[in-house]
Protein backbone atom coordinates (compact mmCIF):
# COMPACT_ATOMS: atom_id res chain seq x y z
CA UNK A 1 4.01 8.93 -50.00
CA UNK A 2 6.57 11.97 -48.96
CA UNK A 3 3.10 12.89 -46.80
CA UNK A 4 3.23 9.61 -44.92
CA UNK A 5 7.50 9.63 -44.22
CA UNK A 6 6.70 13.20 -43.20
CA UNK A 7 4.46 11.99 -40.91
CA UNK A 8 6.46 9.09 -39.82
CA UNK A 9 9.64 11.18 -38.81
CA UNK A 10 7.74 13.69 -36.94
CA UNK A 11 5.79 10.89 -34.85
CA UNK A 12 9.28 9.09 -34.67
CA UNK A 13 11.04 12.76 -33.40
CA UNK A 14 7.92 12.76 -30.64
CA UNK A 15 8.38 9.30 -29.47
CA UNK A 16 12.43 9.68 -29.09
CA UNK A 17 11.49 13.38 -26.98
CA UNK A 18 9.08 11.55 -24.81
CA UNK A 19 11.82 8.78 -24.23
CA UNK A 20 14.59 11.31 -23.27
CA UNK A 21 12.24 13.08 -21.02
CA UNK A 22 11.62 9.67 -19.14
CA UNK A 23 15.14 8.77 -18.92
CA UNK A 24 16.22 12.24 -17.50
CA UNK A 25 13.48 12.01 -14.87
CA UNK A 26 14.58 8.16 -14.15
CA UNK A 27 18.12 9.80 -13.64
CA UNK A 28 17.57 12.61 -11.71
CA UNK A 29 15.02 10.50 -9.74
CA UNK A 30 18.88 7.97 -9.31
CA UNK A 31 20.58 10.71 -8.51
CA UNK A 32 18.26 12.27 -5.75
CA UNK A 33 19.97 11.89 -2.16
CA UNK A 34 18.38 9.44 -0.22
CA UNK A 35 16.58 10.73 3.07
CA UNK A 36 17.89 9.03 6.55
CA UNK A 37 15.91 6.89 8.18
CA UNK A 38 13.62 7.57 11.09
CA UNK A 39 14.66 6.94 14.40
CA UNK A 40 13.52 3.17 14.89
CA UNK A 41 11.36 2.75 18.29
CA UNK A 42 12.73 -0.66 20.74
CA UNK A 43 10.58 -3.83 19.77
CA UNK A 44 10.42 -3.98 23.49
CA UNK A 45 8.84 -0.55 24.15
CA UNK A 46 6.45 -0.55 20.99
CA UNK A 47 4.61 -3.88 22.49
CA UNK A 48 3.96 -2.49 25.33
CA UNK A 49 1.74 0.35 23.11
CA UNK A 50 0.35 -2.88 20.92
CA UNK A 51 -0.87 -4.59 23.64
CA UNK A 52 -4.44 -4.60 21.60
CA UNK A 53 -3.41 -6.55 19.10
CA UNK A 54 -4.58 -9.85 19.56
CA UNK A 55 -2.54 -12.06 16.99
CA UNK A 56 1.05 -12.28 19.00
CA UNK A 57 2.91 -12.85 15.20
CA UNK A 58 1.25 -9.40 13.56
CA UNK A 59 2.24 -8.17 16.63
CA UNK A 60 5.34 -8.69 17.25
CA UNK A 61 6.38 -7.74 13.13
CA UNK A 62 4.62 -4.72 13.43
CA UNK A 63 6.55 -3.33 16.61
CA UNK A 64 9.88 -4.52 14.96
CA UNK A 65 9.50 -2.05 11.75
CA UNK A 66 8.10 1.37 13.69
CA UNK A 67 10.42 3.87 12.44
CA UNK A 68 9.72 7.80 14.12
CA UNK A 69 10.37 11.00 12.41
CA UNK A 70 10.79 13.88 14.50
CA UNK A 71 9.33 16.23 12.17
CA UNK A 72 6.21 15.19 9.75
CA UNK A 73 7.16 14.36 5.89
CA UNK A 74 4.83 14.16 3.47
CA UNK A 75 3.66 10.88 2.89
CA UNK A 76 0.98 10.20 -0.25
CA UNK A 77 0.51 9.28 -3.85
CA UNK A 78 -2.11 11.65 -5.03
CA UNK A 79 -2.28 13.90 -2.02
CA UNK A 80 0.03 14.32 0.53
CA UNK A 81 -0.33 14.20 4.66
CA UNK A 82 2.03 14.50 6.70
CA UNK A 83 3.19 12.13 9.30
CA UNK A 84 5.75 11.29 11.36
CA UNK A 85 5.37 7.74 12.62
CA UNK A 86 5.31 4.92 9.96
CA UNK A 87 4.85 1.22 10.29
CA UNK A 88 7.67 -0.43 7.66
CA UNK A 89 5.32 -3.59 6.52
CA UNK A 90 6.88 -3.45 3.22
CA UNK A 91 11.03 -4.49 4.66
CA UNK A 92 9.03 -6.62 6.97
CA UNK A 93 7.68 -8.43 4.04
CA UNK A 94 10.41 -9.38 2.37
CA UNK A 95 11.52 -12.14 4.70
CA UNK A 96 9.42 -14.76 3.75
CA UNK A 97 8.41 -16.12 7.39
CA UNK A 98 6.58 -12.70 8.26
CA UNK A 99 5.42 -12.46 4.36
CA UNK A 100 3.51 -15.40 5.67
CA UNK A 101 2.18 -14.42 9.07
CA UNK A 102 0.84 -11.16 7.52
CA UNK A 103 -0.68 -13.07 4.71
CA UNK A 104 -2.14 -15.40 6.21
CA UNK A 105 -3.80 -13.61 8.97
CA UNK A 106 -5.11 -10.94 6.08
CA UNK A 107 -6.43 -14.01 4.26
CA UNK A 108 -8.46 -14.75 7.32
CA UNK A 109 -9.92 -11.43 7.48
CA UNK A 110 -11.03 -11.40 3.76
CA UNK A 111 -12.92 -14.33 4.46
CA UNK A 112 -14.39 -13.51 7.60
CA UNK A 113 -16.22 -10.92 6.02
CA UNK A 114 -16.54 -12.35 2.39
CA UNK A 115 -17.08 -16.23 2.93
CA UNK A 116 -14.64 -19.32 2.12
CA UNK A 117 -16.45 -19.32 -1.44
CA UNK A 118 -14.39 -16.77 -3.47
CA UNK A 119 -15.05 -18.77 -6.64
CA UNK A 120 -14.33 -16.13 -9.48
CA UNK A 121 -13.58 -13.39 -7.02
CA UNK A 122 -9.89 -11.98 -8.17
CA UNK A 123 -7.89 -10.42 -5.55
CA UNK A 124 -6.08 -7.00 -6.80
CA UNK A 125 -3.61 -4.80 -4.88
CA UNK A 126 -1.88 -1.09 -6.11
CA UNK A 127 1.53 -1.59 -7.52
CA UNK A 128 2.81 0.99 -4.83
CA UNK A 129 1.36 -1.06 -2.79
CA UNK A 130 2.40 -4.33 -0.85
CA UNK A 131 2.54 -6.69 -3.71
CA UNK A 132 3.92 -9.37 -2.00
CA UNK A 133 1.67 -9.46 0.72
CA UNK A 134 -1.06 -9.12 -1.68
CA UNK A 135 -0.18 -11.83 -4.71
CA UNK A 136 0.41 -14.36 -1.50
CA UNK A 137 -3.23 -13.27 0.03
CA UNK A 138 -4.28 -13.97 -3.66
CA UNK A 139 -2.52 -17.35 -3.22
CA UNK A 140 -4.34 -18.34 0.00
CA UNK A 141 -7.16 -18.05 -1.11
CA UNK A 142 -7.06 -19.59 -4.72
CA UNK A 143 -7.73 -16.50 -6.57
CA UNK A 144 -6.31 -14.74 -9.64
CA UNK A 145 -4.09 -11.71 -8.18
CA UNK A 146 -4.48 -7.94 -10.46
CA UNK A 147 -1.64 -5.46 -10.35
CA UNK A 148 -2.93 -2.13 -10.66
CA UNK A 149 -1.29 0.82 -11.77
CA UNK A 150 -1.75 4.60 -10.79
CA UNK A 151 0.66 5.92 -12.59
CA UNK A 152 2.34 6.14 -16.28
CA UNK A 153 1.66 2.22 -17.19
CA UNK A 154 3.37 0.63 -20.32
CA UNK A 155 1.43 -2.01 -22.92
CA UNK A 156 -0.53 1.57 -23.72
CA UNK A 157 -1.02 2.72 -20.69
CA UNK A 158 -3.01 -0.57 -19.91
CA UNK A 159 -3.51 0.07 -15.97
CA UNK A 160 -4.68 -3.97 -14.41
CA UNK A 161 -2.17 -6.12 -15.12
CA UNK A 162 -3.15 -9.85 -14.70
CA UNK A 163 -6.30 -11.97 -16.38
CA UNK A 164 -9.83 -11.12 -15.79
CA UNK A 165 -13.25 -11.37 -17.46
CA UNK A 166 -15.46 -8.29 -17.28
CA UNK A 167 -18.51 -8.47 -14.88
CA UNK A 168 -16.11 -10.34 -12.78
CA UNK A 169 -15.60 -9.24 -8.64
CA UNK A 170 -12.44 -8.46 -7.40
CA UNK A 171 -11.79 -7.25 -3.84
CA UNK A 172 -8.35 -4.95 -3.17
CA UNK A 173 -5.98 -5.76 -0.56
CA UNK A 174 -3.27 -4.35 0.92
CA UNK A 175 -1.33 -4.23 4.31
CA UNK A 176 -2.07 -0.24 5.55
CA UNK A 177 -4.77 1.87 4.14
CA UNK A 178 -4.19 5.91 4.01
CA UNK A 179 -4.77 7.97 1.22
CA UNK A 180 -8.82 7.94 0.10
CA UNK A 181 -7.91 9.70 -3.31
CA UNK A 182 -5.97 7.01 -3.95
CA UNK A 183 -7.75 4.08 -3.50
CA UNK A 184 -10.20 5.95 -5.11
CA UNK A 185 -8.51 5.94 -8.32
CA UNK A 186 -7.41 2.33 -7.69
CA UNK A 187 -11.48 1.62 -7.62
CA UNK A 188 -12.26 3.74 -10.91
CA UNK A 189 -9.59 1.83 -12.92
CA UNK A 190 -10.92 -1.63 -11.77
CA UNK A 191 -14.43 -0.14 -13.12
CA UNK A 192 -13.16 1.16 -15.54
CA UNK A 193 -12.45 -2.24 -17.55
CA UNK A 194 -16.00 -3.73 -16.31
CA UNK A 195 -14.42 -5.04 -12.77
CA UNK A 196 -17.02 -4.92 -9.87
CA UNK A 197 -15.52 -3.57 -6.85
CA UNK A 198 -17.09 -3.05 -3.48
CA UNK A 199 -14.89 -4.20 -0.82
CA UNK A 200 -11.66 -2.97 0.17
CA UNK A 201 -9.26 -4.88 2.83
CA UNK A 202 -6.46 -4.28 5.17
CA UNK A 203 -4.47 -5.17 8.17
CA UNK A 204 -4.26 -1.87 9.06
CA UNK A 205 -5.65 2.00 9.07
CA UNK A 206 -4.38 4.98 9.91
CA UNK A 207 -7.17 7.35 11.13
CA UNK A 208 -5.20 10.63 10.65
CA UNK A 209 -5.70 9.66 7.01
CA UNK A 210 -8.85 9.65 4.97
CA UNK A 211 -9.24 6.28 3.24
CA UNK A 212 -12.34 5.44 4.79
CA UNK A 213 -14.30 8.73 3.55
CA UNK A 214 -12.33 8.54 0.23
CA UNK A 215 -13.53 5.00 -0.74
CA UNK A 216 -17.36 5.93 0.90
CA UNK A 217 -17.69 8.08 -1.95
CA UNK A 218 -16.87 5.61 -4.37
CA UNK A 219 -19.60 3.55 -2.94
CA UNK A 220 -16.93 0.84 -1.17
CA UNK A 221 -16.15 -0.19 2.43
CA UNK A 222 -13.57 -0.19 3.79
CA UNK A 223 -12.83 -3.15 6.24
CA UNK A 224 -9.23 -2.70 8.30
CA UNK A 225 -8.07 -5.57 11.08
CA UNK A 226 -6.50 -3.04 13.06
CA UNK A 227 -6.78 0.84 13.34
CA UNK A 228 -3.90 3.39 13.86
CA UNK A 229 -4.98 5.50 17.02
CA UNK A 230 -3.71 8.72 17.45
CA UNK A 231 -3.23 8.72 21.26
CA UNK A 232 -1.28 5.24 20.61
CA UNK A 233 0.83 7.18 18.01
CA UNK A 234 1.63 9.91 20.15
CA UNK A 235 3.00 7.71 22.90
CA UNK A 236 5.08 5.77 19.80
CA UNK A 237 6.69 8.88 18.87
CA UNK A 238 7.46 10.04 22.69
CA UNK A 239 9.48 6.60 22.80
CA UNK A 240 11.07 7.23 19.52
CA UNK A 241 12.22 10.17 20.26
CA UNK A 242 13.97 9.18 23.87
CA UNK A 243 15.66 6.22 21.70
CA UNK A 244 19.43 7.48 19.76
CA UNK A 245 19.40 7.95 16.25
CA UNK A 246 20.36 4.27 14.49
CA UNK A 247 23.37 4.94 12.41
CA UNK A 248 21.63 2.62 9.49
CA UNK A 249 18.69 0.55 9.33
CA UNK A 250 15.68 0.33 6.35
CA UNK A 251 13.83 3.17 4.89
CA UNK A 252 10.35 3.37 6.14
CA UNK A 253 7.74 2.72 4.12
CA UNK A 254 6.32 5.22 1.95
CA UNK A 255 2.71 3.72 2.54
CA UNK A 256 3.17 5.21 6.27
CA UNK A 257 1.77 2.94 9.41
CA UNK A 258 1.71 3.00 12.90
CA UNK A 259 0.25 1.04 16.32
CA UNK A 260 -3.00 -0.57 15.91
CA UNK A 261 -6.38 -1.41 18.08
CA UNK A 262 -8.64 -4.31 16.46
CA UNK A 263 -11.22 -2.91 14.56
CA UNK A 264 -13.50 -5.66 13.37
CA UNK A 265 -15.12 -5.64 9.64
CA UNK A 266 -16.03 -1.97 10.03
C-alpha cells in the first residue's frame, strides 16, 4: 500500500513538472516580441504579375495578402526554408466572403480530379494549416472534415481529431503546399490509425519548396491549382521593395505563398 502512494506521488510530482514546463514555454512563447510585418506589395501591381490566374476572385484575394520581406526568414514546421515573399491566405480567410471563393474553387479542384462521388471519402487538413478553408472544402463536398496534429496533441497524444472508420479514404487539403517533411508526417499519422491516403490537394505550390518530392516518397501526389514561379516571385519582391514600409497591417502567414501559374492535376 505505502508502495502504491509512493508511486502515486512520484507520478503526481512528474505530471505537475511536465505542466510547469508547458506553461513556461506558453509564456515565454506570450512574451516573445512580435516580428513586423513584411512590406505589403499594391493589389494593383501584384495583378499585373497574376495575370495567369484564370479565376478573377482567387485572383484578386491572392494579390491583396502578398506581404515581401526584404531579407529571407525561415519559414517551416519540421524543416525550415527560407523565403521572403509570402501569400497571407490564412487573414484572407477569415472574412467569410473570400473563405468562400477559396473554398469553393478548391472544392472544384478536388473533384475534378477525384469525381462528384466522395461517398465515405473524409476530407482532413494539418491544424497549422488553413482549417477554415479546409472544414468549409469538407462542407462542400458533404464529407466528414479530420484535424490533424503534428505536434504535442492532448486526449493522449491522440493526433486525428474528428470521426473515422479504419480502411476509410481521406484526401488532405489545404490552401499552399511547402514543406514535403511535413506533409509527410501529416500522411504517416493518417496511416497510422488505418486511414488510406493517396491524394494530396491545394490551391497553391511553391516550387522553391519540396512538397512535391516529400509526399512522392510517401507514395502520394500531389495535385496544386496554381504553382508559385520563381521568376514571378522575383518580380513580386522587386515591387515590394519600391513600395514604403506599411506602418501596420497583418502578419503574413507562416505557411509562406506567393504568385501563381495554373498547374492542372499534376
Amino acid at each position: 500500500m505505502e508502495f502504491a502512494v509512493a508511486v502515486a506521488g512520484i507520478i503526481g510530482a512528474l505530471v505537475a513538472l511536465v505542466t510547469l514546463g508547458v506553461n513556461v514555454s506558453q509564456y515565454r512563447l506570450q512574451r516573445t516580441a512580435v516580428a513586423a510585418p513584411g512590406r505589403k506589395v499594391e493589389s494593383r501591381e501584384a495583378l499585373k504579375i497574376l495575370d495567369e490566374i484564370d479565376e478573377d476572385p482567387v485572383r484578386a484575394i491572392a494579390a491583396d495578402h502578398i506581404f515581401i520581406q526584404s531579407d529571407k526568414s525561415g519559414v517551416g514546421y519540421i524543416v525550415t526554408q527560407p523565403i521572403a515573399v509570402y501569400l497571407d491566405m490564412h487573414t484572407a480567410s477569415c472574412v467569410p466572403a473570400k473563405r468562400a471563393v477559396l473554398a469553393r474553387s478548391l472544392a472544384d479542384f478536388v473533384e475534378e480530379g477525384l469525381g462528384t462521388d466522395l461517398k465515405g471519402v473524409s476530407i482532413a487538413t494539418p491544424r497549422e494549416g488553413n482549417l477554415l478553408v479546409g472544414s468549409s472544402v469538407a462542407e462542400l463536398l458533404g464529407s466528414d472534415f479530420l484535424m490533424i496534429r503534428t505536434g504535442r496533441a492532448p486526449r493522449f497524444g491522440y493526433p486525428i481529431e474528428g470521426t473515422f472508420l479504419p480502411g476509410a479514404t481521406a484526401v488532405i487539403v489545404d490552401d499552399l503546399c511547402m514543406e514535403g517533411s511535413f506533409l509527410a508526417t501529416c500522411v504517416n499519422h493518417l496511416r497510422t490509425y488505418g486511414l488510406n491516403v493517396s491524394d494530396v490537394f491545394c490551391l497553391f505550390e511553391r516550387m522553391d519548396g519540396d512538397a512535391r518530392e516529400g509526399l512522392a516518397e510517401v507514395g502520394v501526389e500531389l495535385h496544386s491549382k496554381y504553382q508559385i514561379d520563381d521568376d514571378e516571385l522575383k518580380q513580386l519582391k522587386g515591387v515590394g521593395r519600391l513600395r514604403p514600409a506599411a506602418p501596420a497591417g497583418p502578419l503574413p502567414s507562416q505557411a509562406g505563398g506567393g504568385p501563381a501559374r495554373p498547374a492542372g492535376n499534376d
